[in-house]
C-alpha atoms as a PDB file:
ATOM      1  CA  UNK A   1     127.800  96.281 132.307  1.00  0.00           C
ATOM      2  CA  UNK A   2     130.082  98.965 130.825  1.00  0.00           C
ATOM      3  CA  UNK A   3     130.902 101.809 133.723  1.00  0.00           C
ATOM      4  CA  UNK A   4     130.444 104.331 130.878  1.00  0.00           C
ATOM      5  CA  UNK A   5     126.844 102.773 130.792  1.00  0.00           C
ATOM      6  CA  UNK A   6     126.414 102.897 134.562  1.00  0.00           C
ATOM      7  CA  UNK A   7     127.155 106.392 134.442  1.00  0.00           C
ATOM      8  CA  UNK A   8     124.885 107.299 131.795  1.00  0.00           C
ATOM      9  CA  UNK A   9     121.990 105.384 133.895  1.00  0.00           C
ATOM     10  CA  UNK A  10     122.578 107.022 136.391  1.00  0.00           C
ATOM     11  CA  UNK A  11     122.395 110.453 134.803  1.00  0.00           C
ATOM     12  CA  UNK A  12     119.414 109.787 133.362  1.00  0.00           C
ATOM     13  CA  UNK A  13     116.787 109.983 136.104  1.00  0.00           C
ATOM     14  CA  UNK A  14     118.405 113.080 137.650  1.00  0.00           C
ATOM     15  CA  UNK A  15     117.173 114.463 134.221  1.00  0.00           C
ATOM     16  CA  UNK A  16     113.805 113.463 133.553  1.00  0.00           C
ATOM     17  CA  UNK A  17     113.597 114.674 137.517  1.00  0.00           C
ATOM     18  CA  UNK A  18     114.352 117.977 136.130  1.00  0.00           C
ATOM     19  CA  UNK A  19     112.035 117.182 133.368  1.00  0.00           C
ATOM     20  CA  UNK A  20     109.205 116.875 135.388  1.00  0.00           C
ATOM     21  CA  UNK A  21     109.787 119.738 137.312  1.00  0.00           C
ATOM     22  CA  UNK A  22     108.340 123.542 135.238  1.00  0.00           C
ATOM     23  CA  UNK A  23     110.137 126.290 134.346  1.00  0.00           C
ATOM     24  CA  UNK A  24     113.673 126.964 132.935  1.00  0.00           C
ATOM     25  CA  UNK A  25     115.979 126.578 135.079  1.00  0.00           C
ATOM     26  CA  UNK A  26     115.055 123.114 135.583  1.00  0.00           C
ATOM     27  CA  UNK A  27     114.539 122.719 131.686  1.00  0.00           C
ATOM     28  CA  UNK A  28     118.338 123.599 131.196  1.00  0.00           C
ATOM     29  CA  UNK A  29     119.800 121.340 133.688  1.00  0.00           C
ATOM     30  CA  UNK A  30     117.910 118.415 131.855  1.00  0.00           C
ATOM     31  CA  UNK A  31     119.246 119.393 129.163  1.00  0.00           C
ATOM     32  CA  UNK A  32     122.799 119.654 130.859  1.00  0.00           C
ATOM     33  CA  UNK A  33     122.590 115.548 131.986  1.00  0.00           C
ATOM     34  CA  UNK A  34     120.780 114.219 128.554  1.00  0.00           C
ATOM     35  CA  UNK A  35     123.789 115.816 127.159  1.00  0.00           C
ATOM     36  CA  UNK A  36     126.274 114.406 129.780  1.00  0.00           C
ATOM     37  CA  UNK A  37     124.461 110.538 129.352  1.00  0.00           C
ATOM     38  CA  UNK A  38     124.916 111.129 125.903  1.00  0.00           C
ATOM     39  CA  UNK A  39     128.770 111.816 125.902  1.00  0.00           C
ATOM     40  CA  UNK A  40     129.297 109.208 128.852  1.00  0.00           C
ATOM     41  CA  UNK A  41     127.582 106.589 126.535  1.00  0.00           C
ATOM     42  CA  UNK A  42     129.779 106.425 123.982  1.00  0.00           C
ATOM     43  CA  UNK A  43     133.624 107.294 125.966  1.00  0.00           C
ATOM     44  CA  UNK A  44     135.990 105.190 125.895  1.00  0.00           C
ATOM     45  CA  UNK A  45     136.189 102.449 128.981  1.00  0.00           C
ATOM     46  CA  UNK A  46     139.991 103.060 129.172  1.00  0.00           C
ATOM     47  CA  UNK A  47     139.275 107.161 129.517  1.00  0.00           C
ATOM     48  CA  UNK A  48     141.041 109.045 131.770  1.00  0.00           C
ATOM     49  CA  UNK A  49     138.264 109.875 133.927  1.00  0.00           C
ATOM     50  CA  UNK A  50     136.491 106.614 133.983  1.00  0.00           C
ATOM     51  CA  UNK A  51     139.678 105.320 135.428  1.00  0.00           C
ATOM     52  CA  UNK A  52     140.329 107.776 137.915  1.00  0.00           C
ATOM     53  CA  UNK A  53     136.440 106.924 139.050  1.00  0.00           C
ATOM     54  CA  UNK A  54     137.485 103.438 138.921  1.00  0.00           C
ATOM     55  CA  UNK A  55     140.245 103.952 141.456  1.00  0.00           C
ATOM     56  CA  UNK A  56     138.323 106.019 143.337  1.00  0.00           C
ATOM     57  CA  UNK A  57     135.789 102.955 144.203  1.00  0.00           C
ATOM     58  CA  UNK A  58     132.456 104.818 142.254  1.00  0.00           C
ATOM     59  CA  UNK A  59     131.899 101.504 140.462  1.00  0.00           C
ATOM     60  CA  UNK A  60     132.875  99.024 143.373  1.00  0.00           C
ATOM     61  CA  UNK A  61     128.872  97.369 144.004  1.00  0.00           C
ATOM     62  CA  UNK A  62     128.832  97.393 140.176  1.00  0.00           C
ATOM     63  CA  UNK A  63     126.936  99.888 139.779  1.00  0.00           C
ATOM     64  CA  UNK A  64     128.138 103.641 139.525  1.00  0.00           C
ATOM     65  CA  UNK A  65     127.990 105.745 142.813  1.00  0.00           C
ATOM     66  CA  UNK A  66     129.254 108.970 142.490  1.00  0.00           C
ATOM     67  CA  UNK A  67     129.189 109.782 146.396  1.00  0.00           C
ATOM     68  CA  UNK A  68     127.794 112.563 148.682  1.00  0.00           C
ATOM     69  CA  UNK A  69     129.380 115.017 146.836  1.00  0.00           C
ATOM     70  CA  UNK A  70     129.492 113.561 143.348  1.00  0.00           C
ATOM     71  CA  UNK A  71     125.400 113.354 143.870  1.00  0.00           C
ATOM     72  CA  UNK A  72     125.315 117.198 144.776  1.00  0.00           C
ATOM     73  CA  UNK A  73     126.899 118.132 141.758  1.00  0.00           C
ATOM     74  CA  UNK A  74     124.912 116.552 139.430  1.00  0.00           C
ATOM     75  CA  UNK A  75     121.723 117.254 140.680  1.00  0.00           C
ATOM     76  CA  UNK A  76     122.928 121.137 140.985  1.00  0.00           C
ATOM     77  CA  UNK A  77     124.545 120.845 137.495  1.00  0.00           C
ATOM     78  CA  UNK A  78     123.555 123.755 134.441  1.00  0.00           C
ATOM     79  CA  UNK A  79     120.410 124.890 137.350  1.00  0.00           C
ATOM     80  CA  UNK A  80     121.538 128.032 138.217  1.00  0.00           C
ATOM     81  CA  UNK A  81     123.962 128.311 135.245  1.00  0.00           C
ATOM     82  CA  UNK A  82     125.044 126.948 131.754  1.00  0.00           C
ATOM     83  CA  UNK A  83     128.916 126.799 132.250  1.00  0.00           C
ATOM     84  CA  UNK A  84     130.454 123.705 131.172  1.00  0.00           C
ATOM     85  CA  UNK A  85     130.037 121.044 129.205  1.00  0.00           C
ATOM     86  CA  UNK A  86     129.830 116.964 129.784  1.00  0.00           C
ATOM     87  CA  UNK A  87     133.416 116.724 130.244  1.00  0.00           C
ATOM     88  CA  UNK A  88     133.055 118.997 132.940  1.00  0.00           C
ATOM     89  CA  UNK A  89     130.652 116.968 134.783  1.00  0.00           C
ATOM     90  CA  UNK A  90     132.694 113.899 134.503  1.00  0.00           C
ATOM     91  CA  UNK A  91     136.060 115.608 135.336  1.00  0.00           C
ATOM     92  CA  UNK A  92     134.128 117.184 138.386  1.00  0.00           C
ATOM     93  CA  UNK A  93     132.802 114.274 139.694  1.00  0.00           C
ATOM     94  CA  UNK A  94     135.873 112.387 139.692  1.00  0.00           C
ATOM     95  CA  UNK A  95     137.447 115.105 141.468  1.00  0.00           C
ATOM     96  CA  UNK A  96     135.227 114.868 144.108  1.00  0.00           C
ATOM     97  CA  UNK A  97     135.179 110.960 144.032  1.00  0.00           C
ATOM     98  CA  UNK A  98     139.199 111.321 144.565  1.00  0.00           C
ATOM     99  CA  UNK A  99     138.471 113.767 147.549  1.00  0.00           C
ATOM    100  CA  UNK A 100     136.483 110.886 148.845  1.00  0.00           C
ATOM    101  CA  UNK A 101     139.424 108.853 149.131  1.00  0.00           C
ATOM    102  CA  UNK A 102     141.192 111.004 151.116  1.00  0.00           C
ATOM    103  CA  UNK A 103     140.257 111.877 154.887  1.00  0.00           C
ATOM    104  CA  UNK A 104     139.887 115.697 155.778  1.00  0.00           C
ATOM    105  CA  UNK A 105     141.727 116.241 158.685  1.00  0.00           C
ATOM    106  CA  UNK A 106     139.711 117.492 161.839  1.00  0.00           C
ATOM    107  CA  UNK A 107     140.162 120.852 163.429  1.00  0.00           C
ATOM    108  CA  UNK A 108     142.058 119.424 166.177  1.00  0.00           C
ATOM    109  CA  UNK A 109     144.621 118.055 163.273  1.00  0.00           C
ATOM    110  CA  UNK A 110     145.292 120.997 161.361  1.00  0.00           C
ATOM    111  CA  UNK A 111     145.444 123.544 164.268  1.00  0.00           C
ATOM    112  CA  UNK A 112     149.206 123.584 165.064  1.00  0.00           C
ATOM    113  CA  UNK A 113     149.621 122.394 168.522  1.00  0.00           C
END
């Protein structure tokens, strides 16, 4: 399967979640990840941002997972506002996928001694 197509599957139920849930806030952010399964759907394999996923391990079970983080955003994204645009949501979850890769250091570890 296509990672651009295991995003977009993934999006998905996070949006008729929001779907089935009243009111407008919850009407824009389905309207936020339709729009984001959409664009995902028909990217490029060889993107940017699909690689950097890639390399950040999101598709290493073969299926996409995004990650603590990466799940946050996307069930938080367009709910409180409308800023951004699919892109957006990719390029933020990658970000957050390459966070993943790297360890934050403890307290003890970045407290000079």
């Amino acid at each position: 399967m296509l990672r651009t197509c295991m995003i977009a599957d993934y999006l998905r139920p996070y949006a008729q979640w929001r779907i089935d849930r009243p009111g407008p806030r919850n009407a824009r952010a389905a309207i936020g990840l339709i729009d984001a399964a959409a664009y995902v759907a028909h990217l490029d394999e060889s993107s940017r941002v699909i690689v950097r996923m890639a390399i950040a391990g999101c598709f290493a079970l073969g299926r996409f997972n995004p990650g603590v983080e990466g799940e946050e955003i996307i069930r938080g994204w367009h709910y409180d506002d409308d800023t951004g645009g699919p892109a957006d949501l990719l390029e933020a979850l990658a970000a957050s996928a390459e966070r993943g890769l790297h360890p934050r250091p403890t307290e003890a570890e970045s407290t000079p001694a």
